[in-house]
N, C-alpha and C. Protein backbone atom coordinates (compact mmCIF):
# COMPACT_ATOMS: atom_id res chain seq x y z
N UNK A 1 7.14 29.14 19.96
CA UNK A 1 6.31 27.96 19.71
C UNK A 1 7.17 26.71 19.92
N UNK A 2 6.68 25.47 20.63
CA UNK A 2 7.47 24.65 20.62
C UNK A 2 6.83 23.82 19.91
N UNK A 3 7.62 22.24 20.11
CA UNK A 3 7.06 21.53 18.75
C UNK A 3 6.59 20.50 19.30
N UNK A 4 5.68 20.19 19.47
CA UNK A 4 5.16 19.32 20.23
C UNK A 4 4.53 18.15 18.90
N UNK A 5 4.39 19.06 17.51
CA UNK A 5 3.90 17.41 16.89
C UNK A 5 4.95 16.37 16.57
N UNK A 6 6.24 16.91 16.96
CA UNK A 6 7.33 15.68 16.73
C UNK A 6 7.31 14.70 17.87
N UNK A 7 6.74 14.88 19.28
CA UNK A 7 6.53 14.14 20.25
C UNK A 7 5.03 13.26 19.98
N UNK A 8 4.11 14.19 19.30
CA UNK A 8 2.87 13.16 19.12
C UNK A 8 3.24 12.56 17.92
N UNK A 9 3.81 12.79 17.09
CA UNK A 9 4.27 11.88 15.65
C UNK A 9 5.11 10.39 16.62
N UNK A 10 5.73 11.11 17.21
CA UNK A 10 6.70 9.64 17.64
C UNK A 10 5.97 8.43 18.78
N UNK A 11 4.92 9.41 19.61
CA UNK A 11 3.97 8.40 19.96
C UNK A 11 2.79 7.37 19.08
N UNK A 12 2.37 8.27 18.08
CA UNK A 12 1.60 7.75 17.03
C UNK A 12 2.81 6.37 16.81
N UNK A 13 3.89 6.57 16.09
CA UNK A 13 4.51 5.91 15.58
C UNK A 13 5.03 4.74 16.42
N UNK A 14 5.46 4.51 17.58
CA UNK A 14 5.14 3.83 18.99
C UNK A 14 3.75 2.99 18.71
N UNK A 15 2.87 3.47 18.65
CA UNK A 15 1.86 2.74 18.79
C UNK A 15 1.35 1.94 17.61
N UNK A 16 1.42 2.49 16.41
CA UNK A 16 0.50 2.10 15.31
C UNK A 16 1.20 0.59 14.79
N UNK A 17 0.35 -0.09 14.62
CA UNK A 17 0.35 -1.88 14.16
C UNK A 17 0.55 -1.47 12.61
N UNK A 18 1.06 -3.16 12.22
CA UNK A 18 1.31 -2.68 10.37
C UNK A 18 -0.21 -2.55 10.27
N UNK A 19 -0.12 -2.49 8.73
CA UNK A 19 -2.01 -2.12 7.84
C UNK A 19 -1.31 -3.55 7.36
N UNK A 20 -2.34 -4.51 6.73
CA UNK A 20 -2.38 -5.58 6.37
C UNK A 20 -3.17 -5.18 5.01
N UNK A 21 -2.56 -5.94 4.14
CA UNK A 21 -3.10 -6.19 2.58
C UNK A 21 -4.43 -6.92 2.76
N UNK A 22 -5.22 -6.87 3.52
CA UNK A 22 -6.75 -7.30 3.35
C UNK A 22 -7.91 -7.28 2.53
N UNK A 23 -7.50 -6.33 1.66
CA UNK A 23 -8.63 -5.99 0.99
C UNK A 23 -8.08 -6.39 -1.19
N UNK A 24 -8.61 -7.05 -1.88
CA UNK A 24 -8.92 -7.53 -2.70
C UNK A 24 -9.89 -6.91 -4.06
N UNK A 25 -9.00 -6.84 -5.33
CA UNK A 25 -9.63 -6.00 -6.57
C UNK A 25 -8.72 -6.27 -7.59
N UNK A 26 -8.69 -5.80 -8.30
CA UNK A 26 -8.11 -5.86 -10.06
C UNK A 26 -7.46 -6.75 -9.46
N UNK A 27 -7.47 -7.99 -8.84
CA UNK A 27 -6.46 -9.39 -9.46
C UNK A 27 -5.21 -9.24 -8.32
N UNK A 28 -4.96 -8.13 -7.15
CA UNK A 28 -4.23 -8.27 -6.57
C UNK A 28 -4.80 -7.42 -5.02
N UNK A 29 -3.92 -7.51 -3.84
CA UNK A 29 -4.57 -7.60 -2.52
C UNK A 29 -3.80 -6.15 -2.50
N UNK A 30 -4.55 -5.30 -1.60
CA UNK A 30 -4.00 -3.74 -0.96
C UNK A 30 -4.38 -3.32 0.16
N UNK A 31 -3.47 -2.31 0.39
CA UNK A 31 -4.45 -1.81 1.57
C UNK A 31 -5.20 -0.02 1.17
N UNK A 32 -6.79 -0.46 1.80
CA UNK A 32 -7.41 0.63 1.15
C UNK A 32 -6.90 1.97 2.47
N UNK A 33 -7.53 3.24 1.99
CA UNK A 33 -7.74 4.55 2.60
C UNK A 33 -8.52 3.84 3.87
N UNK A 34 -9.61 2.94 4.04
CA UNK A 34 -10.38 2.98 5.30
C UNK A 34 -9.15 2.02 6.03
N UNK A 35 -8.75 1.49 5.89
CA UNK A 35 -7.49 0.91 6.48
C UNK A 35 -6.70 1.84 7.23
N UNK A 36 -6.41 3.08 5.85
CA UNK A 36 -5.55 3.62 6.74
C UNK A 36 -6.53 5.25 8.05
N UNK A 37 -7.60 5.28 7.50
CA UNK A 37 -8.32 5.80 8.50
C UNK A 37 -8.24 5.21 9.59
N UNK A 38 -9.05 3.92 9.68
CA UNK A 38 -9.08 3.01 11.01
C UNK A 38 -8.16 2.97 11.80
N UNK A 39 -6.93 2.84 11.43
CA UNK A 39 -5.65 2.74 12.18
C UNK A 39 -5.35 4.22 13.20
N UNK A 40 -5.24 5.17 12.38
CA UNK A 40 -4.85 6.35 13.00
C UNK A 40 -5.78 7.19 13.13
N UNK A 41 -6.99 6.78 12.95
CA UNK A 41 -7.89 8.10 13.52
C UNK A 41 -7.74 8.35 15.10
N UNK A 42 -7.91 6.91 15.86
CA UNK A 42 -7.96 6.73 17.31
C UNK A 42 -6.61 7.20 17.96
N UNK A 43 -5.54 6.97 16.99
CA UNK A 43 -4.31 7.71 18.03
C UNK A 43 -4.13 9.24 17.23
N UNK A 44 -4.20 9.86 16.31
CA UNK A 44 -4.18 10.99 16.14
C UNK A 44 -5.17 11.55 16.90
N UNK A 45 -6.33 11.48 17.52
CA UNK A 45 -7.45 11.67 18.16
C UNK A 45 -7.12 12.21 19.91
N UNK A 46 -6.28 10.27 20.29
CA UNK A 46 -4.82 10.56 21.56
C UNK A 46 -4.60 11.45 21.51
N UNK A 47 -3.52 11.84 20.31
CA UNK A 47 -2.29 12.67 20.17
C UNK A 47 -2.35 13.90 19.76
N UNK A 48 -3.92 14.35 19.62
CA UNK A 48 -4.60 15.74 19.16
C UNK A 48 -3.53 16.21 18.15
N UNK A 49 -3.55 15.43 16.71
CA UNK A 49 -3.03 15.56 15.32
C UNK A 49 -4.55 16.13 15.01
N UNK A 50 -4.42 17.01 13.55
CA UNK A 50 -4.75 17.14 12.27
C UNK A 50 -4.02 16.82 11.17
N UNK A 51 -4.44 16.28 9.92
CA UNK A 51 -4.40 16.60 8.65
C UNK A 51 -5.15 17.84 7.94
N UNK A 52 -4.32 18.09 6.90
CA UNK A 52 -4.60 19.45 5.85
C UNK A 52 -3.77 19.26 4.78
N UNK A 53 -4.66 19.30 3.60
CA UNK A 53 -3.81 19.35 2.47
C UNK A 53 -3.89 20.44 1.31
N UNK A 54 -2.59 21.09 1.00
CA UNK A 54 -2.80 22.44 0.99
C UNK A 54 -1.96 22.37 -0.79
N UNK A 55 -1.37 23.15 -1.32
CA UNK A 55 -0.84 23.34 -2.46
C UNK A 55 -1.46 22.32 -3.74
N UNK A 56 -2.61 21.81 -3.84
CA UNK A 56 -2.99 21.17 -4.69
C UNK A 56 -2.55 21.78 -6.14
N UNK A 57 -2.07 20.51 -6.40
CA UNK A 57 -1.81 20.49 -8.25
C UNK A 57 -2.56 19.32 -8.49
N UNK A 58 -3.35 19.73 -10.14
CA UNK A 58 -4.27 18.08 -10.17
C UNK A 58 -3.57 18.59 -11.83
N UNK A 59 -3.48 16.94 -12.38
CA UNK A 59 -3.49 16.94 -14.12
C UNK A 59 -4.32 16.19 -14.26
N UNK A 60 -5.38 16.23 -15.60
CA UNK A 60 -6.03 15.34 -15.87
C UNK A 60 -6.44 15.41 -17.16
N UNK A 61 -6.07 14.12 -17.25
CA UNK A 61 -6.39 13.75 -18.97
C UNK A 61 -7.35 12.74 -19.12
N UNK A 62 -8.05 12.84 -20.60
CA UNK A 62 -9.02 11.96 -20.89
C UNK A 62 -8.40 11.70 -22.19
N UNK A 63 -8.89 10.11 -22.80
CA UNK A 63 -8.88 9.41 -24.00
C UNK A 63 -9.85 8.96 -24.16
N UNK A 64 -10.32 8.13 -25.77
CA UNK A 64 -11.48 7.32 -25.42
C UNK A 64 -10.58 5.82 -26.10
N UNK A 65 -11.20 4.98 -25.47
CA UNK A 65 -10.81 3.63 -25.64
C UNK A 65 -12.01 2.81 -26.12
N UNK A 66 -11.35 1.64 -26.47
CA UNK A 66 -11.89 0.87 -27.02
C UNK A 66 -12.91 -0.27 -25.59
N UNK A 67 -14.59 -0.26 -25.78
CA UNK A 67 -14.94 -0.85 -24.69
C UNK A 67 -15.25 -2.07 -24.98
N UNK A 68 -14.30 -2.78 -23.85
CA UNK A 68 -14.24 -4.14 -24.43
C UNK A 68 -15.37 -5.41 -24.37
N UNK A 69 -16.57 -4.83 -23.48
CA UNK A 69 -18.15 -5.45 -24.05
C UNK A 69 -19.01 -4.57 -24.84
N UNK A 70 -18.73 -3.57 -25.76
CA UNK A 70 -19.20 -3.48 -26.82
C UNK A 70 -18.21 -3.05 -27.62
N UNK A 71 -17.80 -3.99 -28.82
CA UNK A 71 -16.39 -3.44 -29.20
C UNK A 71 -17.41 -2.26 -30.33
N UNK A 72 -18.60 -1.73 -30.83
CA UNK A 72 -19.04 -0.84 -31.31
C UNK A 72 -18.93 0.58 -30.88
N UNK A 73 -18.18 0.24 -29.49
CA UNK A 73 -18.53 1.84 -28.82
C UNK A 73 -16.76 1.76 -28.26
N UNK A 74 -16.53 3.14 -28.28
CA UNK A 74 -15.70 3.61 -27.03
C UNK A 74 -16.29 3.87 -25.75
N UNK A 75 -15.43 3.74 -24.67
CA UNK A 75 -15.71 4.63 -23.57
C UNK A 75 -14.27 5.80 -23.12
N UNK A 76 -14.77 6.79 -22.60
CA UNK A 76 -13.88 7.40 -22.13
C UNK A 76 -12.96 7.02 -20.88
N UNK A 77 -11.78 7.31 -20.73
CA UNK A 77 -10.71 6.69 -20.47
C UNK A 77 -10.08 7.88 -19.28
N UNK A 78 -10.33 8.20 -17.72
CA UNK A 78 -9.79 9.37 -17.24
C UNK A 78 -8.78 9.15 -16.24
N UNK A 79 -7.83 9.90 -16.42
CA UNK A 79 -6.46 9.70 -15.56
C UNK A 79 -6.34 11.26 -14.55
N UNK A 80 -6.16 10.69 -13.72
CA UNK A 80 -5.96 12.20 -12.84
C UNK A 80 -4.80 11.72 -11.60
N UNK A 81 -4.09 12.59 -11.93
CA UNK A 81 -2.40 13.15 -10.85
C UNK A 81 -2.32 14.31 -10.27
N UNK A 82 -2.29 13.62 -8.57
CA UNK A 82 -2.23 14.54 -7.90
C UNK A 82 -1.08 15.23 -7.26
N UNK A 83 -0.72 16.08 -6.94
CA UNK A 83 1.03 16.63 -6.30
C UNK A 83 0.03 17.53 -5.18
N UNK A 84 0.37 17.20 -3.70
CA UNK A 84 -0.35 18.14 -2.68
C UNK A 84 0.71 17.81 -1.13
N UNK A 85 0.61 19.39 -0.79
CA UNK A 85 1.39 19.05 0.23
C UNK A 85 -0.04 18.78 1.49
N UNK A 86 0.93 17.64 2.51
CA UNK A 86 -0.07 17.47 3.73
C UNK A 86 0.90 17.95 4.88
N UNK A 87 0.14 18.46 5.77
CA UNK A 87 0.55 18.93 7.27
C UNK A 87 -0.03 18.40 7.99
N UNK A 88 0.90 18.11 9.06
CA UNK A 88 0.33 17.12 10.22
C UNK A 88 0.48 18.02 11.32
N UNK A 89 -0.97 18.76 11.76
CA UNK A 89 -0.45 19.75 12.84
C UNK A 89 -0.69 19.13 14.26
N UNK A 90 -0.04 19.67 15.22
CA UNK A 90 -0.35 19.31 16.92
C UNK A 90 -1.26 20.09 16.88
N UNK A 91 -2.86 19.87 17.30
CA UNK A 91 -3.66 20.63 18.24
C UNK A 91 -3.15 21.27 19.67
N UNK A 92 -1.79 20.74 20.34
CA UNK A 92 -1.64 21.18 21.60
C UNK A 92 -1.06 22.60 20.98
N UNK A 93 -0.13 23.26 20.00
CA UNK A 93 0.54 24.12 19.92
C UNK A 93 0.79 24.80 18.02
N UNK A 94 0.19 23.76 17.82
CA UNK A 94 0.13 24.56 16.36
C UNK A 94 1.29 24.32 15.57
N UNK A 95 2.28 23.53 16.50
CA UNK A 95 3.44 22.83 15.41
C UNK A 95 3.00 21.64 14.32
N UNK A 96 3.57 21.98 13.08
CA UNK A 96 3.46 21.08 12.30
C UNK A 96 4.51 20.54 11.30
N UNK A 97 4.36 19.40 10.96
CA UNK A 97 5.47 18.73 9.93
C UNK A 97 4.77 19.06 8.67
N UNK A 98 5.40 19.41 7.36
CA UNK A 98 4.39 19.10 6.21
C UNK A 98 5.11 18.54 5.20
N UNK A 99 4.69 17.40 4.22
CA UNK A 99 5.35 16.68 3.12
C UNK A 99 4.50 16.77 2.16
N UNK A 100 5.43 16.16 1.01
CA UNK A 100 4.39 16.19 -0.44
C UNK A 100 4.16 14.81 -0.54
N UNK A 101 2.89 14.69 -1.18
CA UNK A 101 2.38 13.40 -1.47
C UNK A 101 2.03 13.29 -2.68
N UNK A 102 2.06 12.44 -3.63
CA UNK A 102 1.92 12.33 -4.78
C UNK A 102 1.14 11.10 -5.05
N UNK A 103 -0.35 11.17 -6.06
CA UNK A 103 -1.02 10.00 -6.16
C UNK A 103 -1.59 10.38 -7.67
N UNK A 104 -1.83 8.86 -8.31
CA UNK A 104 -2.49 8.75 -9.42
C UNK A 104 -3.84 7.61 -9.35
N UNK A 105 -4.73 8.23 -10.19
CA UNK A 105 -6.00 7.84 -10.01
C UNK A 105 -6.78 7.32 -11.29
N UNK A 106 -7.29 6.01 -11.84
CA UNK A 106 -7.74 6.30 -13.14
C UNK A 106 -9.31 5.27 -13.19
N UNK A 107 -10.27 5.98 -14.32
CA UNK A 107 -11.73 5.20 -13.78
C UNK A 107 -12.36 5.19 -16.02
N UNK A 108 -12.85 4.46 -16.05
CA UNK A 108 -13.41 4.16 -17.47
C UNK A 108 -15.23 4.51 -17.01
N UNK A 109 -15.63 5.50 -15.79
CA UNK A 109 -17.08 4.54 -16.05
C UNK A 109 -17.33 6.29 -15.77
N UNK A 110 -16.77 7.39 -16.47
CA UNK A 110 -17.38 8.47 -16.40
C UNK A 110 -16.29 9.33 -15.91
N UNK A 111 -15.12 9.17 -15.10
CA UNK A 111 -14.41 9.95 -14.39
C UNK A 111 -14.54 10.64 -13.64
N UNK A 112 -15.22 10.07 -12.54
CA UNK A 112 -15.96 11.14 -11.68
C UNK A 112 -14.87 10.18 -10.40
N UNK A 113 -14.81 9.34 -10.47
CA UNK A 113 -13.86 7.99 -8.90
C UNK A 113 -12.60 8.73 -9.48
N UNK A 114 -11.80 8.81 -10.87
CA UNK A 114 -10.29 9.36 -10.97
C UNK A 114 -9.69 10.10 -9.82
N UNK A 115 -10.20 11.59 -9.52
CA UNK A 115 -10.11 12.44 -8.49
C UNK A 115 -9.96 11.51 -7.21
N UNK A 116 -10.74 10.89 -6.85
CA UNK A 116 -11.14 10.68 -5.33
C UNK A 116 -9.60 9.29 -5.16
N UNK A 117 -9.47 8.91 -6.26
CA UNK A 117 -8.51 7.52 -6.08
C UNK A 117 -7.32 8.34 -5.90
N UNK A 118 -7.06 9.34 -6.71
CA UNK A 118 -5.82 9.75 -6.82
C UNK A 118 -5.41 10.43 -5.36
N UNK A 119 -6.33 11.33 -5.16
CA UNK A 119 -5.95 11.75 -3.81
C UNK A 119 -5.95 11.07 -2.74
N UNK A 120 -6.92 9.67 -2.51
CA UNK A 120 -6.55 8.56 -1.57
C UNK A 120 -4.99 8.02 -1.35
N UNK A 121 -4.97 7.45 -2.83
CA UNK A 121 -3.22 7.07 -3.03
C UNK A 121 -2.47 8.16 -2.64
N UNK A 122 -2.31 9.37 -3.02
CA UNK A 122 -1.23 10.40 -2.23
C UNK A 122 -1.48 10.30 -0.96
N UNK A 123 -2.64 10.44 -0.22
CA UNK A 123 -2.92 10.87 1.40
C UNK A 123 -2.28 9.05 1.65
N UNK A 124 -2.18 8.67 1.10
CA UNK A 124 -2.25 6.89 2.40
C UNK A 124 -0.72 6.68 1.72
N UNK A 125 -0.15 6.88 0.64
CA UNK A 125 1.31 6.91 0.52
C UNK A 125 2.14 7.85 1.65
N UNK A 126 1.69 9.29 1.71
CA UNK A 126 2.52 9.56 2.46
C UNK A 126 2.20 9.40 4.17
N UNK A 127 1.08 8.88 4.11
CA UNK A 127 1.33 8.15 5.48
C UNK A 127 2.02 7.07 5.54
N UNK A 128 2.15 5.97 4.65
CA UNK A 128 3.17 4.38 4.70
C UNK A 128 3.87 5.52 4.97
N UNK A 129 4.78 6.25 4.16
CA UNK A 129 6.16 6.98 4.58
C UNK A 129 5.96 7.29 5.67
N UNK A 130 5.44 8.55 5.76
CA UNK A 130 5.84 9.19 7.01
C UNK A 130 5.98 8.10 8.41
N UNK A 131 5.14 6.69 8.67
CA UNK A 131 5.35 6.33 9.59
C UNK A 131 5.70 4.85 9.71
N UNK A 132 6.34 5.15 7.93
CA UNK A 132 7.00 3.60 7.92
C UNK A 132 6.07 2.55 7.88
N UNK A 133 5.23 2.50 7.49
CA UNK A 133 3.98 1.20 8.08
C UNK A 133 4.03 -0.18 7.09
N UNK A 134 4.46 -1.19 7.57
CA UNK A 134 4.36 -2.61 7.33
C UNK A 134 3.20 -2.50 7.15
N UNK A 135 3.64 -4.06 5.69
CA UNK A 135 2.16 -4.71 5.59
C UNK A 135 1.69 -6.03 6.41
N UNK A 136 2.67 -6.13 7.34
CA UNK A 136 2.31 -7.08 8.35
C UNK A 136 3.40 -7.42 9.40
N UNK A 137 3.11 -7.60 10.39
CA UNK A 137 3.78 -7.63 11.39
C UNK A 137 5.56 -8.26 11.37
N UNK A 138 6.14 -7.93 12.19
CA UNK A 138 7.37 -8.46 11.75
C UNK A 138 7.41 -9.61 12.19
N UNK A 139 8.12 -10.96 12.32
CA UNK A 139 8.40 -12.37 12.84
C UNK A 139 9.55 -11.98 13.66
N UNK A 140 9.34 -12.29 14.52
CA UNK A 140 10.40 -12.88 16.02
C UNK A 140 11.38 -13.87 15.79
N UNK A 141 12.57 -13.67 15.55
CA UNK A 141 13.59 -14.80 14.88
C UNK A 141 13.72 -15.54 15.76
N UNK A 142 12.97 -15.13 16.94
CA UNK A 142 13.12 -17.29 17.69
C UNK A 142 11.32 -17.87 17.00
N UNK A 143 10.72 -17.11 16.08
CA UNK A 143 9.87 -18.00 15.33
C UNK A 143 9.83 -18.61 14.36
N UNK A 144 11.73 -18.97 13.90
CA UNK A 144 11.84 -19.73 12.50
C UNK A 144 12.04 -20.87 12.60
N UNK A 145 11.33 -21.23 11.90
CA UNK A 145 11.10 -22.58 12.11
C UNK A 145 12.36 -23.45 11.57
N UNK A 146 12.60 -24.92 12.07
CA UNK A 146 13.89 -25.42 12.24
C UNK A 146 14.11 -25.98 10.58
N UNK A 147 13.05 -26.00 10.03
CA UNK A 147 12.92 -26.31 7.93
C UNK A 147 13.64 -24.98 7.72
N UNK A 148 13.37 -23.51 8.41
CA UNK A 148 14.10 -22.51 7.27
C UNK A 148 15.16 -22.52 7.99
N UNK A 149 15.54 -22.56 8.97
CA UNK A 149 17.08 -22.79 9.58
C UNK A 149 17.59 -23.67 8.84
N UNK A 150 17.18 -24.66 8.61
CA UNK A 150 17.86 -25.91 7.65
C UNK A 150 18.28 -25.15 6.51
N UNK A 151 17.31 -24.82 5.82
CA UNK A 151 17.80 -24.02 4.20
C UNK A 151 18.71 -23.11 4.46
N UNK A 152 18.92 -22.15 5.32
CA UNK A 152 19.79 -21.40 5.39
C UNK A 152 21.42 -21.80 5.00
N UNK A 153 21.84 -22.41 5.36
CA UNK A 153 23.19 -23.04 4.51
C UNK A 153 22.87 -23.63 3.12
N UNK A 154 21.65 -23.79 2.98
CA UNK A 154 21.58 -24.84 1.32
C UNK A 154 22.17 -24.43 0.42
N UNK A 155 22.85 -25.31 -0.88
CA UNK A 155 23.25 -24.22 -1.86
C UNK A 155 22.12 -23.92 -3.04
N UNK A 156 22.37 -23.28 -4.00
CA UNK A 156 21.32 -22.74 -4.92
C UNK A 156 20.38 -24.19 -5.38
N UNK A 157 21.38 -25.31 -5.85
CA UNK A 157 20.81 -26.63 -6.20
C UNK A 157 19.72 -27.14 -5.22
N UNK A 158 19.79 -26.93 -4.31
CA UNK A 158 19.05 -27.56 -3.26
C UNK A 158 18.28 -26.54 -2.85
N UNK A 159 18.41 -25.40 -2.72
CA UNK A 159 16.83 -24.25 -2.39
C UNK A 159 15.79 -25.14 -3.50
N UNK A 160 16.50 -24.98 -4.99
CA UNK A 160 15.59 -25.72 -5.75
C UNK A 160 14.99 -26.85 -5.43
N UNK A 161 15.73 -27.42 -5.40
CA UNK A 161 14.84 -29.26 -5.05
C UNK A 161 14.00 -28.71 -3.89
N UNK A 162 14.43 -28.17 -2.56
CA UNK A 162 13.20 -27.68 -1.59
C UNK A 162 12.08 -26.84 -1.75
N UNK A 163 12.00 -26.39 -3.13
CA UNK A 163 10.94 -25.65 -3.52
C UNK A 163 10.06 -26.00 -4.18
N UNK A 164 10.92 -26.83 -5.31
CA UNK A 164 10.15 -27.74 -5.79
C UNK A 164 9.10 -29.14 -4.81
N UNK A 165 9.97 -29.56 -3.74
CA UNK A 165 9.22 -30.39 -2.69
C UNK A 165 8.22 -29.49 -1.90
N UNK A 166 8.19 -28.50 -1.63
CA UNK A 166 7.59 -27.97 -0.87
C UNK A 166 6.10 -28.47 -1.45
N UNK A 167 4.49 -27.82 -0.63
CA UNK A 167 3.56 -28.25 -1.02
C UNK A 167 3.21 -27.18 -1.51
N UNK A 168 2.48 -27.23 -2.51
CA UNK A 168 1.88 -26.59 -3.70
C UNK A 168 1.03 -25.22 -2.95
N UNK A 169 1.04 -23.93 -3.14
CA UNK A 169 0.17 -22.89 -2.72
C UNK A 169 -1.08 -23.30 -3.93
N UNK A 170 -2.16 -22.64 -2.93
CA UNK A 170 -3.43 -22.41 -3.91
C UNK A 170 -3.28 -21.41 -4.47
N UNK A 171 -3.31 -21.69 -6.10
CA UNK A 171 -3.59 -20.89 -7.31
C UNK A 171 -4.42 -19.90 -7.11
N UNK A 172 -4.00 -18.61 -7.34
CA UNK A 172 -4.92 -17.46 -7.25
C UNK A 172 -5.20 -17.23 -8.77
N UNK A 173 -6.75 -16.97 -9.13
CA UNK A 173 -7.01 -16.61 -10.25
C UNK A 173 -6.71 -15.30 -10.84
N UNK A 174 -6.11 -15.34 -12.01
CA UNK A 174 -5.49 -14.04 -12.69
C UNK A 174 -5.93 -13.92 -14.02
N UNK A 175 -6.34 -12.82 -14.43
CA UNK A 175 -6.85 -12.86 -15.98
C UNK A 175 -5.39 -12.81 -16.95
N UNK A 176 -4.16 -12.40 -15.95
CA UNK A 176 -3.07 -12.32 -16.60
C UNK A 176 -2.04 -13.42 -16.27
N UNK A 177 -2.11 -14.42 -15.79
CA UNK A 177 -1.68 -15.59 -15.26
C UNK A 177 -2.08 -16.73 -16.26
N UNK A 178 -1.04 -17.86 -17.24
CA UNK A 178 -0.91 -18.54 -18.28
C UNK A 178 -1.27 -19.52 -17.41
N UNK A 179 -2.05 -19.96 -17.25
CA UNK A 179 -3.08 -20.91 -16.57
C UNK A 179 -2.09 -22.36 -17.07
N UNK A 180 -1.77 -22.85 -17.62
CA UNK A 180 -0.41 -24.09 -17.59
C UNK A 180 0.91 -23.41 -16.94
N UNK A 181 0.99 -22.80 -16.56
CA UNK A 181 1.93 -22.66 -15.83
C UNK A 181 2.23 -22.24 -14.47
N UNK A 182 2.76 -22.75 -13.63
CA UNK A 182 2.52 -22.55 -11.75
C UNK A 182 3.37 -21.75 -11.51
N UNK A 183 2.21 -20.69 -10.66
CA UNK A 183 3.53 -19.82 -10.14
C UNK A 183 4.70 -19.95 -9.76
N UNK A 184 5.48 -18.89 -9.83
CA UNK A 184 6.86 -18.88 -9.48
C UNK A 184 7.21 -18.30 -8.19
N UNK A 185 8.00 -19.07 -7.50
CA UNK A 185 8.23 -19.37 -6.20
C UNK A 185 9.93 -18.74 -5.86
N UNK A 186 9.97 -17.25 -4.71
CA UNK A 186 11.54 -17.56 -5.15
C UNK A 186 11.63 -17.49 -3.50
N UNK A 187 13.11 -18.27 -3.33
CA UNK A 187 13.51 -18.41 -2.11
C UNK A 187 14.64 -18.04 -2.03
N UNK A 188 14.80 -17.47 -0.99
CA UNK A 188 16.44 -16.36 -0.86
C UNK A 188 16.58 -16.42 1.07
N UNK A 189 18.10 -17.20 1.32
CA UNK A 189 18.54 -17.36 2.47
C UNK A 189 17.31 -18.58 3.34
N UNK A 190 16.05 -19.12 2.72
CA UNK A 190 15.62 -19.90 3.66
C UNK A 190 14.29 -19.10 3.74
N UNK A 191 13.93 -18.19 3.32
CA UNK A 191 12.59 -17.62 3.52
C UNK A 191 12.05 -17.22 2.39
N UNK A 192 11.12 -17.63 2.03
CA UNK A 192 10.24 -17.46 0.91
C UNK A 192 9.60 -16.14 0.94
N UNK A 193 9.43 -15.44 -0.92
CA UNK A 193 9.16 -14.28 -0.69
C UNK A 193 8.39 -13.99 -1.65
């Protein structure tokens, strides 16, 4: 048998663009499972890949909590962890790579989404790994601009004062964010992060 999915893994990997944090929920930006469908269905498709996920281990626990629009009632509280190995086989020859992926999943409105989150997060974690995937494209260092070239020698005193001058980002609303106080801004070598 030869191995032909290490040649379609490395074309996949050749080809595939970062996944971008586009998508928006509990108060911070991610990238979902259809993200990472969209991306690689069309070149695993190319590259006549499968997925399979095989050795499933699930844990799952329930609590009941306190529900915080009727503080008279609990609701139940479900956590589910997944440990599963995935194989990435070649359709040309039946070679395959296989890794473990590990995801956690948790839902208050019955526990029926726990399952389905947890195993999303394992399947789309060990794809970031396996193919390295940015959350956005890299910058071209003849695209820095001649302000972060400037900072680049600044000393610590002066990143400050330039951060402080800089213009204000729009406030993202946070239920966990002390609303008198503006985010924090850190700058390291001239590029903000």
């Amino acid at each position: 048998m030869s191995n032909a999915i290490y040649a379609a893994m490395a074309k996949v990997n050749e080809e595939l663009k970062a996944i971008g944090k586009d998508q928006e929920g509990y108060g911070y930006k991610f990238r979902g499972i259809d993200d990472v469908f969209f991306s690689l269905n069309p070149l695993f498709k190319k590259y006549k890949i499968i997925t399979t996920r095989r050795n499933v281990e699930i844990e799952r626990s329930m609590r009941e909590v306190p529900d915080k629009y009727k503080p008279d009632k609990n609701k139940t509280f479900v956590e589910v962890f997944i440990k599963a190995d995935y194989a990435f086989i070649s359709l040309e020859d039946g070679s395959e790579i296989v890794t473990t992926g590990f995801g956690e999943g948790q839902d208050t409105s019955g526990g029926d989404k726990a399952s389905s989150m947890a195993t999303s997060n394992a399947y789309k974690y060990v794809i970031f790994e396996m193919f390295n995937i940015a959350s956005q494209e890299q910058q071209d260092s003849d695209q820095v601009t001649a302000k972060e070239n400037k900072n680049k020698g600044a000393t610590g005193a002066a990143k400050k004062q330039e951060t402080k001058a800089s213009k204000p980002e729009e406030k993202k609303k946070s239920p966990f964010r002390n609303k008198n106080k503006a985010p924090a801004k850190v700058v390291t070598a001239g590029h903000d992060i």
